[in-house]
C-alpha atoms as a PDB file:
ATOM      1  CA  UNK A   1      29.185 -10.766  11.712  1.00  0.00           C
ATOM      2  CA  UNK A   2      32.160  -8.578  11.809  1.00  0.00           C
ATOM      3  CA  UNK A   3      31.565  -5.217  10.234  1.00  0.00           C
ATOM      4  CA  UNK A   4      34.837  -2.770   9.486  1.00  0.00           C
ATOM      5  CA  UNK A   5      34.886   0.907  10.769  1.00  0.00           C
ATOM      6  CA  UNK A   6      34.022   1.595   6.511  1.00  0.00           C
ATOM      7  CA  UNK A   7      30.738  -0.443   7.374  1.00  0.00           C
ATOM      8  CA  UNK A   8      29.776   1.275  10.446  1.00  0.00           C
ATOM      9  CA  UNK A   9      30.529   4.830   9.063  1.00  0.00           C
ATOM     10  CA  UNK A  10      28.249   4.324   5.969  1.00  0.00           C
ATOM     11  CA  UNK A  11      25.830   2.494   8.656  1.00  0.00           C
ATOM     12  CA  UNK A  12      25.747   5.318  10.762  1.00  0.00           C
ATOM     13  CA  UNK A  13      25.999   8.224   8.237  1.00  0.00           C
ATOM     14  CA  UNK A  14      23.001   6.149   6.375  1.00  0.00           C
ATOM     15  CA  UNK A  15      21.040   6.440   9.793  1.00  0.00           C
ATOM     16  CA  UNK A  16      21.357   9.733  10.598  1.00  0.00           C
ATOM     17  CA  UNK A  17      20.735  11.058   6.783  1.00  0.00           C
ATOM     18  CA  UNK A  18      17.585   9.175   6.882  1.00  0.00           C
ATOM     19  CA  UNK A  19      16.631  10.257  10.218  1.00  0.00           C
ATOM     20  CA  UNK A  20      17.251  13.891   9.083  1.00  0.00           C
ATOM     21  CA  UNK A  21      15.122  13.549   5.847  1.00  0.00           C
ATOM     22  CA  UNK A  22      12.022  11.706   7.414  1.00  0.00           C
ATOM     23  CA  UNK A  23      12.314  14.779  10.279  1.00  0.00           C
ATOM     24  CA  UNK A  24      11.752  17.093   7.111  1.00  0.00           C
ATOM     25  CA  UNK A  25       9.023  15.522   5.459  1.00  0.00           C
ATOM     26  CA  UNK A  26       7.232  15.822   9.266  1.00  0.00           C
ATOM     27  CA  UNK A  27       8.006  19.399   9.915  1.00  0.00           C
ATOM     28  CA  UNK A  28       7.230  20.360   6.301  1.00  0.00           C
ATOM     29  CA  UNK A  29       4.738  18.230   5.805  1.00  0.00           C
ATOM     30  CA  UNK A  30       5.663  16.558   2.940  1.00  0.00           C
ATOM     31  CA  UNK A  31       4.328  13.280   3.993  1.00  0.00           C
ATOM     32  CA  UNK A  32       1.118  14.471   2.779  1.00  0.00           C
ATOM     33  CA  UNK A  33       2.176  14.534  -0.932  1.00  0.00           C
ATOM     34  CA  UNK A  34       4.096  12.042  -0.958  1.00  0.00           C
ATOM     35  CA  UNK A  35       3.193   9.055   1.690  1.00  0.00           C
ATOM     36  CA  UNK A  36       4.957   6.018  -0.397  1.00  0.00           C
ATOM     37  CA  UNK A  37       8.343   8.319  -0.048  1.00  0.00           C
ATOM     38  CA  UNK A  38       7.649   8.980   3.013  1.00  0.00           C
ATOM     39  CA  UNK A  39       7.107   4.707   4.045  1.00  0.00           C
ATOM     40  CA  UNK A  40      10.158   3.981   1.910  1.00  0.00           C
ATOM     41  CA  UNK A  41      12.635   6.651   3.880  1.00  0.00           C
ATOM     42  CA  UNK A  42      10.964   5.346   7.480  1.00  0.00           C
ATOM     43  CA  UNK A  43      11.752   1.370   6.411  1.00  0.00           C
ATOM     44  CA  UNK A  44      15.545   2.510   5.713  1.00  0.00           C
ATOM     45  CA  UNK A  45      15.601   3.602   9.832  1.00  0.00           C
ATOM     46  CA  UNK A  46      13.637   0.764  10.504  1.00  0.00           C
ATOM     47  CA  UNK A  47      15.967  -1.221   8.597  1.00  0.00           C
ATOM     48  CA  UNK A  48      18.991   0.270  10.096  1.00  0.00           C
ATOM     49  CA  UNK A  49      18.025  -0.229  13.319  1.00  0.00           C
ATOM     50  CA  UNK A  50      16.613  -3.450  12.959  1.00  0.00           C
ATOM     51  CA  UNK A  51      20.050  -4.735  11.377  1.00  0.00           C
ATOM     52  CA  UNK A  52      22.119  -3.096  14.246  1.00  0.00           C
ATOM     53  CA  UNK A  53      19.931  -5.048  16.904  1.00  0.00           C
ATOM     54  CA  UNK A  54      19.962  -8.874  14.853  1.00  0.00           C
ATOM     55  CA  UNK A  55      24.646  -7.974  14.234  1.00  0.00           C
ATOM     56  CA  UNK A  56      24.959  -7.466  17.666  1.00  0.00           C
ATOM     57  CA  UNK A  57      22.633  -9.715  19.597  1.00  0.00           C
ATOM     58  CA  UNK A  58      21.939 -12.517  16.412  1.00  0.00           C
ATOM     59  CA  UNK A  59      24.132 -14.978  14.999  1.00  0.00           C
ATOM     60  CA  UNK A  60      25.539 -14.899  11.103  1.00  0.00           C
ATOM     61  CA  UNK A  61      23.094 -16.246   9.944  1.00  0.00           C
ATOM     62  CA  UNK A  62      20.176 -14.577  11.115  1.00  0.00           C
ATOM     63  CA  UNK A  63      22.005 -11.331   9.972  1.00  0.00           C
ATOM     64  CA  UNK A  64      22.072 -12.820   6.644  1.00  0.00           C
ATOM     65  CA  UNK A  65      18.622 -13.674   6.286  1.00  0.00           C
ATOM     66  CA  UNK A  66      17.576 -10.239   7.628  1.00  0.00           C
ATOM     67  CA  UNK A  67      19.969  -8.170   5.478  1.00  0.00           C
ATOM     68  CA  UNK A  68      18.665  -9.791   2.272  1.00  0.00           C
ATOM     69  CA  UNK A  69      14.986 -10.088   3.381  1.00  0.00           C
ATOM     70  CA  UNK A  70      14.662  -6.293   3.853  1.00  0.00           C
ATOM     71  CA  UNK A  71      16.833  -6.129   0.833  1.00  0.00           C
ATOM     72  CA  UNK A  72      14.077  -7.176  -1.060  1.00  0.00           C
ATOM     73  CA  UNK A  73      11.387  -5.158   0.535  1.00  0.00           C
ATOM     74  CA  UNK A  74      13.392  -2.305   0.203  1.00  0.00           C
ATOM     75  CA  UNK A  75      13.319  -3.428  -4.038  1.00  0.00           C
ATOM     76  CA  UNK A  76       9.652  -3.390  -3.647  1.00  0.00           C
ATOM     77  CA  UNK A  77       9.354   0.006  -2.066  1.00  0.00           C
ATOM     78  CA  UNK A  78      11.721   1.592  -4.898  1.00  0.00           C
ATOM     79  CA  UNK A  79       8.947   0.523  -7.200  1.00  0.00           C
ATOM     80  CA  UNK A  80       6.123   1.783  -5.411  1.00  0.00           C
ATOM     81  CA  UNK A  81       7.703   4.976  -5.035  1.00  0.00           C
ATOM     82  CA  UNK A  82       8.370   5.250  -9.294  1.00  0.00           C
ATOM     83  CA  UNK A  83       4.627   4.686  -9.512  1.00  0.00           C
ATOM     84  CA  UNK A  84       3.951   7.566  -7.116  1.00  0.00           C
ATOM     85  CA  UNK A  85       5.842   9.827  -8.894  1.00  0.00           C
ATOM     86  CA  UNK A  86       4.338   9.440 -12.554  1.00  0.00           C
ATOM     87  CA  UNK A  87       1.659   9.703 -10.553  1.00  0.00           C
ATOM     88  CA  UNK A  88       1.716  12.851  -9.055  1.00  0.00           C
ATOM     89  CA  UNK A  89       2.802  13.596 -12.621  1.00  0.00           C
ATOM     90  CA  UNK A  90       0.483  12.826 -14.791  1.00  0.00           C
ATOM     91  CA  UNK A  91      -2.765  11.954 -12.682  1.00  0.00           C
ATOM     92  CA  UNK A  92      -2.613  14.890 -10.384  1.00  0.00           C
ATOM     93  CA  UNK A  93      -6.718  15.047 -10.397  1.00  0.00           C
ATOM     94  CA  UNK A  94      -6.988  11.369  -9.606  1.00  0.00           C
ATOM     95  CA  UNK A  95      -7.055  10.659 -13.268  1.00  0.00           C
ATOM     96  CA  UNK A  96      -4.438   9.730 -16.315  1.00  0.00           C
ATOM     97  CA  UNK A  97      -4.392  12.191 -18.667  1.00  0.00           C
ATOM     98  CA  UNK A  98      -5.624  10.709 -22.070  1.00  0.00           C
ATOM     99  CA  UNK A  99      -2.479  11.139 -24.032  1.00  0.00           C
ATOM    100  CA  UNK A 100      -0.452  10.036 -21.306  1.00  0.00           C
ATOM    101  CA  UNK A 101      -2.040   6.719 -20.297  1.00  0.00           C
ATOM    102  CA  UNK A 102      -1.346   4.403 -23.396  1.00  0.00           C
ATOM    103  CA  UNK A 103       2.153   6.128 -23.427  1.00  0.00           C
ATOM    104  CA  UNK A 104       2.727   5.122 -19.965  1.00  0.00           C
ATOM    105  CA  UNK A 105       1.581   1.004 -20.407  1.00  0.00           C
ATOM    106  CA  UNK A 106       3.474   0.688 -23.157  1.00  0.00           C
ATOM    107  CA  UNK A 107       6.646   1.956 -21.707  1.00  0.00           C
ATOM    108  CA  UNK A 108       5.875  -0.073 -18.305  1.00  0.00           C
ATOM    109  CA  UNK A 109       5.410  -3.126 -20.641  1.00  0.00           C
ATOM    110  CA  UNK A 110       8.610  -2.567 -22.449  1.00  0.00           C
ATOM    111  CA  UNK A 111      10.695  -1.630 -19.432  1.00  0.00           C
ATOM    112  CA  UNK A 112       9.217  -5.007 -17.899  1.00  0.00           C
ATOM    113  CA  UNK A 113      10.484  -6.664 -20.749  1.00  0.00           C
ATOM    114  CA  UNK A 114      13.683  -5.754 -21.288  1.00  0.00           C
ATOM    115  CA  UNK A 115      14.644  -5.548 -17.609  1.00  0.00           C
ATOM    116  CA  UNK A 116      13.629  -9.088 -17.390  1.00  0.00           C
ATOM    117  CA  UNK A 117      15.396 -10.272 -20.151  1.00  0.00           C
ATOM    118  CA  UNK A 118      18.703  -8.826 -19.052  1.00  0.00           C
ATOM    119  CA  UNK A 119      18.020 -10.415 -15.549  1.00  0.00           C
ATOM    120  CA  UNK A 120      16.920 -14.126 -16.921  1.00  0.00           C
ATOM    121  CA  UNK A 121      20.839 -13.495 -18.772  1.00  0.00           C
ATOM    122  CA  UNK A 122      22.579 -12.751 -15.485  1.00  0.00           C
ATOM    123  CA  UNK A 123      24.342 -15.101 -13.727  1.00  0.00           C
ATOM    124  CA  UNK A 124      26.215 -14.313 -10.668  1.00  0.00           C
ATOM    125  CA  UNK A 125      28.571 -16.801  -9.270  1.00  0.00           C
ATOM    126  CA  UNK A 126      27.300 -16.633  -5.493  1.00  0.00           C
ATOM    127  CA  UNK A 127      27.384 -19.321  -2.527  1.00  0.00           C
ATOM    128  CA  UNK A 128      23.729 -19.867  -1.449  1.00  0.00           C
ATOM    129  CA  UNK A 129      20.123 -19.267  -3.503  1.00  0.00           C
ATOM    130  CA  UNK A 130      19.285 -15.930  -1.638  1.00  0.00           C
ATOM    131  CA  UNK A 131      21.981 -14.263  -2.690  1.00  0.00           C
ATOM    132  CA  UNK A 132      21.000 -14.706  -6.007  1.00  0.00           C
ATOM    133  CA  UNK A 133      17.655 -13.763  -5.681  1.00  0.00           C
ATOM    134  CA  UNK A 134      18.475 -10.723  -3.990  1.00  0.00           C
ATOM    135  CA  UNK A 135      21.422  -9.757  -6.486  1.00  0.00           C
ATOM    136  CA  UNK A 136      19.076 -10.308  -9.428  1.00  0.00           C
ATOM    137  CA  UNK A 137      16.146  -8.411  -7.863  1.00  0.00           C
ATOM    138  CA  UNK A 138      18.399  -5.711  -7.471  1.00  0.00           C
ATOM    139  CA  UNK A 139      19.952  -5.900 -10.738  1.00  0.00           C
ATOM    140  CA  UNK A 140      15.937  -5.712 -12.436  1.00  0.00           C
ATOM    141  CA  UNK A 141      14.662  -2.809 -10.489  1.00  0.00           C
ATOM    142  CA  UNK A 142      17.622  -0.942 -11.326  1.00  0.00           C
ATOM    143  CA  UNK A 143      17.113  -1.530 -14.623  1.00  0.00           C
ATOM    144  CA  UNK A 144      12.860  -0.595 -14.153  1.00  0.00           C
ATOM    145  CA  UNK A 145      14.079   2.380 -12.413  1.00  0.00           C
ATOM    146  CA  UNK A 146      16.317   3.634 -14.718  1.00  0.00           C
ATOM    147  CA  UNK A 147      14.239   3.011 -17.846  1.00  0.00           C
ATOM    148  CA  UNK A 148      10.870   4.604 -15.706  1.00  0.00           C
ATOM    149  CA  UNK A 149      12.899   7.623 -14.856  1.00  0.00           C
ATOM    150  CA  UNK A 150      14.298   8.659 -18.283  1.00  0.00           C
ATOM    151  CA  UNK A 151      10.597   7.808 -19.892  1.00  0.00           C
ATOM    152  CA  UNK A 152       9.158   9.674 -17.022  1.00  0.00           C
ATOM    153  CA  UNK A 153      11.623  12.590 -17.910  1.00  0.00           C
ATOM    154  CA  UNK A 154      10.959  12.383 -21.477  1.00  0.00           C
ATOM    155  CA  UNK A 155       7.180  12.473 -20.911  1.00  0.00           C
ATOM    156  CA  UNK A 156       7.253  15.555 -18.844  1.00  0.00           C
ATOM    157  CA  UNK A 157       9.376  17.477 -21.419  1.00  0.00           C
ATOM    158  CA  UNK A 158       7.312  16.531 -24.214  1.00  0.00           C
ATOM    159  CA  UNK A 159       4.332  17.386 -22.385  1.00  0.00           C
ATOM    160  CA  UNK A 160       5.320  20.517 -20.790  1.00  0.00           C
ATOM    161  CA  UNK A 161       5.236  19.806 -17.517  1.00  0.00           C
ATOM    162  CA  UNK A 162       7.220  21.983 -14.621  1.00  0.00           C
ATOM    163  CA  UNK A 163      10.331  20.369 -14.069  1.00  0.00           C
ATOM    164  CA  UNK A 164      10.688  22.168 -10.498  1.00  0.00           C
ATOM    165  CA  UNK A 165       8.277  20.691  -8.212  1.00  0.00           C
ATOM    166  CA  UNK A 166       9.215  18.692  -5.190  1.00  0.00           C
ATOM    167  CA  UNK A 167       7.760  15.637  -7.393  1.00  0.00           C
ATOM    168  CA  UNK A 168      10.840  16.630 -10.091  1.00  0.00           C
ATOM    169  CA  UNK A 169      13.489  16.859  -7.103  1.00  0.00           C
ATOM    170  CA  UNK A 170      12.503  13.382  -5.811  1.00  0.00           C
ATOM    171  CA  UNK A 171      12.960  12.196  -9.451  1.00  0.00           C
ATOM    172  CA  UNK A 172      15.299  14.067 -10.287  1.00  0.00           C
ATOM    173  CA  UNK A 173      17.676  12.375  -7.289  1.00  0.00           C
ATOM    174  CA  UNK A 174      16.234   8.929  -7.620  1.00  0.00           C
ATOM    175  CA  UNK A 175      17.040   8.583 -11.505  1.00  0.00           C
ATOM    176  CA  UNK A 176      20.417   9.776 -11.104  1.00  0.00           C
ATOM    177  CA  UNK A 177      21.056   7.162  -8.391  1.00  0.00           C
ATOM    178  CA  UNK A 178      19.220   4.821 -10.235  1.00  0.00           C
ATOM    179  CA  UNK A 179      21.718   5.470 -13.685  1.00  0.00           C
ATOM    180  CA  UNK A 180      24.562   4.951 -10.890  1.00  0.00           C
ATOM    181  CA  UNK A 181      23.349   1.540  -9.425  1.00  0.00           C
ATOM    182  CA  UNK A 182      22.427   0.143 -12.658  1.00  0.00           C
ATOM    183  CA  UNK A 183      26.130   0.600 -13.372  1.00  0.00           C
ATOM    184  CA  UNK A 184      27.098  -1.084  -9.607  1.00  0.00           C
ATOM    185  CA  UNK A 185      24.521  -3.950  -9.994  1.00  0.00           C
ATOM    186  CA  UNK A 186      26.067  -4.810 -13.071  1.00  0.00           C
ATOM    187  CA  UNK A 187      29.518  -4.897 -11.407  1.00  0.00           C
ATOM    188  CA  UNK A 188      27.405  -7.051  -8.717  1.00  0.00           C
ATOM    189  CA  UNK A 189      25.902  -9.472 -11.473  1.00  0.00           C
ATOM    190  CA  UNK A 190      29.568  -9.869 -13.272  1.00  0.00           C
ATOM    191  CA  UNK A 191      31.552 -10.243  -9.468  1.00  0.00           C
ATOM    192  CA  UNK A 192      28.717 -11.938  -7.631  1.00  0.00           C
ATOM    193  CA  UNK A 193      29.390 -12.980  -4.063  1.00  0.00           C
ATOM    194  CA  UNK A 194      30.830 -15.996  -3.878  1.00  0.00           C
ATOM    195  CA  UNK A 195      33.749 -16.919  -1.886  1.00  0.00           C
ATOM    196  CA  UNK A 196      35.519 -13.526  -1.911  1.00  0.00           C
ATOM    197  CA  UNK A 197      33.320 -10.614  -1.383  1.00  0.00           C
ATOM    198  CA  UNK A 198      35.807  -7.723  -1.547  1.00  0.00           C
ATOM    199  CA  UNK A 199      34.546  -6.691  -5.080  1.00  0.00           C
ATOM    200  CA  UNK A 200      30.884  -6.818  -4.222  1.00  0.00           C
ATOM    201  CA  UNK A 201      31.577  -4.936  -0.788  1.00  0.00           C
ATOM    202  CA  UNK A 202      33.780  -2.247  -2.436  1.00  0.00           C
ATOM    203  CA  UNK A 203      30.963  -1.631  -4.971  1.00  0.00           C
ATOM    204  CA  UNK A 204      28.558  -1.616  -2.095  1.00  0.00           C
ATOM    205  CA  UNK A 205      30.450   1.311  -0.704  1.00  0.00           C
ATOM    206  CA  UNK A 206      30.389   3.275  -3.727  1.00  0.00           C
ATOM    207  CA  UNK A 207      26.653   2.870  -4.223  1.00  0.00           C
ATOM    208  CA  UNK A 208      26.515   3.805  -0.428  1.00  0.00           C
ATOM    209  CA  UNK A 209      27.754   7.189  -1.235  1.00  0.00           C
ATOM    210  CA  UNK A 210      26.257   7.918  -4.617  1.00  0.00           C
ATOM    211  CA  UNK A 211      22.725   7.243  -2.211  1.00  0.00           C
ATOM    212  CA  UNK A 212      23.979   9.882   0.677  1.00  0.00           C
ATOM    213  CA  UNK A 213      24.503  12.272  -1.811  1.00  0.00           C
ATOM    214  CA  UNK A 214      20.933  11.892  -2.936  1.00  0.00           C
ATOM    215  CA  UNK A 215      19.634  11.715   0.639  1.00  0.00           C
ATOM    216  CA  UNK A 216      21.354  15.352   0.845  1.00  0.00           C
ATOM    217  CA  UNK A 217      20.110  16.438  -2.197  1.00  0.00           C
ATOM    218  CA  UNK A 218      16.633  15.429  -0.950  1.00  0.00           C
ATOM    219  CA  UNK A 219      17.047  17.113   2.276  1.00  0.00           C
ATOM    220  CA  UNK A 220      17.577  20.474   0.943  1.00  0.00           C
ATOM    221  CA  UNK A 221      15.210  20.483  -1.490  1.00  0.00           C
ATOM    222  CA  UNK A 222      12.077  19.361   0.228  1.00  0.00           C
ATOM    223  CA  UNK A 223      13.005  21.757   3.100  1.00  0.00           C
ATOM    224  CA  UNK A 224      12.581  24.712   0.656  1.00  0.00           C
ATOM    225  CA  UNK A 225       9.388  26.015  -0.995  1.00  0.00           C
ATOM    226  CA  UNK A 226       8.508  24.426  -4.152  1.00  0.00           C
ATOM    227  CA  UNK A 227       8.822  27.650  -7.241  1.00  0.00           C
ATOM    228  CA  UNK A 228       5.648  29.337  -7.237  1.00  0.00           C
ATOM    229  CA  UNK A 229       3.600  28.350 -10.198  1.00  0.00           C
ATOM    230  CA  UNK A 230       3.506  30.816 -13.015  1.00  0.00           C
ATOM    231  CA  UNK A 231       0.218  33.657 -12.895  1.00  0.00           C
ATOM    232  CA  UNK A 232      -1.278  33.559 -16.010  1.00  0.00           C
ATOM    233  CA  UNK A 233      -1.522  37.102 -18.226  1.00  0.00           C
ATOM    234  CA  UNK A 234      -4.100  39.275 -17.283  1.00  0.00           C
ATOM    235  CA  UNK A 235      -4.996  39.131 -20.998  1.00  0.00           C
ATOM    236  CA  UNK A 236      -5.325  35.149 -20.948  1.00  0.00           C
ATOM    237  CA  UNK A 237      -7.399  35.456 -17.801  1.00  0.00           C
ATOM    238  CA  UNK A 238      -9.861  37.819 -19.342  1.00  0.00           C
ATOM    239  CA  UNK A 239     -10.078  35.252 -22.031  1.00  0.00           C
ATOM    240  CA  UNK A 240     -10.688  32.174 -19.733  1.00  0.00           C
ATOM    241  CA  UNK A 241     -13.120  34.534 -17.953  1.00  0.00           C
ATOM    242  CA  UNK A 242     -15.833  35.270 -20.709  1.00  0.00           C
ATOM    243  CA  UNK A 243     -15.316  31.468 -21.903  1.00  0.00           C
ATOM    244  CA  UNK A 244     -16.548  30.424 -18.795  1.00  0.00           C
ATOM    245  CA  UNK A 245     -19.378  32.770 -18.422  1.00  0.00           C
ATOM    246  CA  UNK A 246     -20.404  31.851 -21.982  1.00  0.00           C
ATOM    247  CA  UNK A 247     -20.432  28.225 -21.473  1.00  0.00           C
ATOM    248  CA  UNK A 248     -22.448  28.503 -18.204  1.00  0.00           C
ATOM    249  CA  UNK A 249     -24.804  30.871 -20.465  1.00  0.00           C
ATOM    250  CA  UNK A 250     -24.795  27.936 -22.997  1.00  0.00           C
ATOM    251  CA  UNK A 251     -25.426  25.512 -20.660  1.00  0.00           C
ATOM    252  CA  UNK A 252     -28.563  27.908 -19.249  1.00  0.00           C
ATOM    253  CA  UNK A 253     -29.943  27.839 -22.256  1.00  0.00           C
ATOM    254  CA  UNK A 254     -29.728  24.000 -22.954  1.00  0.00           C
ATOM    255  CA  UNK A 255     -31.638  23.595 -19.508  1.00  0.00           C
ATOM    256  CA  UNK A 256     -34.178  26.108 -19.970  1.00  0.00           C
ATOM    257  CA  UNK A 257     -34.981  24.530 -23.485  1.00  0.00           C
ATOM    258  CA  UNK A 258     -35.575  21.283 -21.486  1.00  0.00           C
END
């Protein structure tokens, strides 16, 4: 398959991004907190170099089949990573906060819906049936993505949340990239790839940036500290201090009784 020197820029400035933000989360040990990130930024190397290997010792068609396999895992792992962050979010003690949890199925439900109905309408003109599984995969987690990102957003604002955290700054740059593709997989689902791919391929290279940028933005914020969390007044303390001592007292007394 014959790749232009556009391709193998992106190709290679998509490798060594990658390479440079899965080298963070090991030094800074960010792989911790955040393992499905962490799987979903070592696939795209794995992906790289897998595709390099099939282009230059495969045939076209076994680069095809690859590219648009791991397209499709790489779909999957977007997900995953969405469910990580509401997550850390709102279950940061291994449970959903009451308020949060029927909030949360309800917009899962109605993001499932509505992305699915705008994918069942899309219908783009392509040559074989994996391409249009792929292009409307892509087309319906962009749309999940999207919708989970501005709910998640909304959620954490209403709630209160911090909107600083290492969890935000992974959101943060996957929503906005999300908003962007959602735009390009439209473009995708209108063009398609049929017999001329030029559209499709320019569109590809626009997403390609958009996603560096992100990449970048990642890099530099999971290298730094995450804001130190606010102390709490020494007056507040004082209050959650005798609180505590006079439900333990409470309690005391409820045992002693029995």
């Amino acid at each position: 398959m014959h790749l232009s020197d556009l391709d193998l820029l992106f190709w290679t400035a998509g490798f060594g991004a990658h390479l440079i933000l899965f080298c963070v989360l090991l030094i800074r040990r960010r792989y911790r907190e955040f393992p499905i990130f962490s799987a979903f930024i070592f696939s795209n190397i794995v992906r790289t170099v897998a595709l390099y290997f099939v282009e230059q010792h495969g045939n076209k068609a076994s680069y095809f089949y690859t590219f648009w396999s791991l397209g499709l895992l790489d779909t999957g792992l977007q997900l995953a990573v969405v469910y990580e962050m509401y997550s850390c979010t709102f279950r940061p003690l291994g449970r959903w906060a009451r308020d949060i949890r029927g909030t949360f199925s309800w917009l899962v439900a109605a993001t499932i819906t509505v992305a699915a109905g705008l994918t069942w309408l899309a219908a783009p003109p392509v040559r074989l049936w994996m391409q249009a599984v792929v292009i409307r995969s892509n087309f319906f987690s962009s749309v999940c993505l999207t919708e989970l990102f501005v709910g998640m957003i909304v959620l954490a604002v209403k709630s209160g949340l911090p909107w600083k955290s290492h969890v935000a700054r992974i959101s943060q740059g996957l929503g906005v990239y999300s908003g962007i593709d959602l735009l390009i997989e439209t473009g995708h689902s209108y063009f398609g790839a049929g017999r001329s791919t030029q559209v499709y391929a320019v569109l590809s290279h626009f997403r390609m940036s958009a996603y560096l940028v992100c990449v970048a933005y990642w890099i530099v914020m999971l290298w730094r500290n995450a804001p130190e969390p606010r102390k709490l007044p020494d007056s507040l303390r004082g209050q959650l201090i005798r609180l505590q001592r006079s439900a333990n007292s409470d309690l005391e007394k409820i045992r002693v009784r029995k």
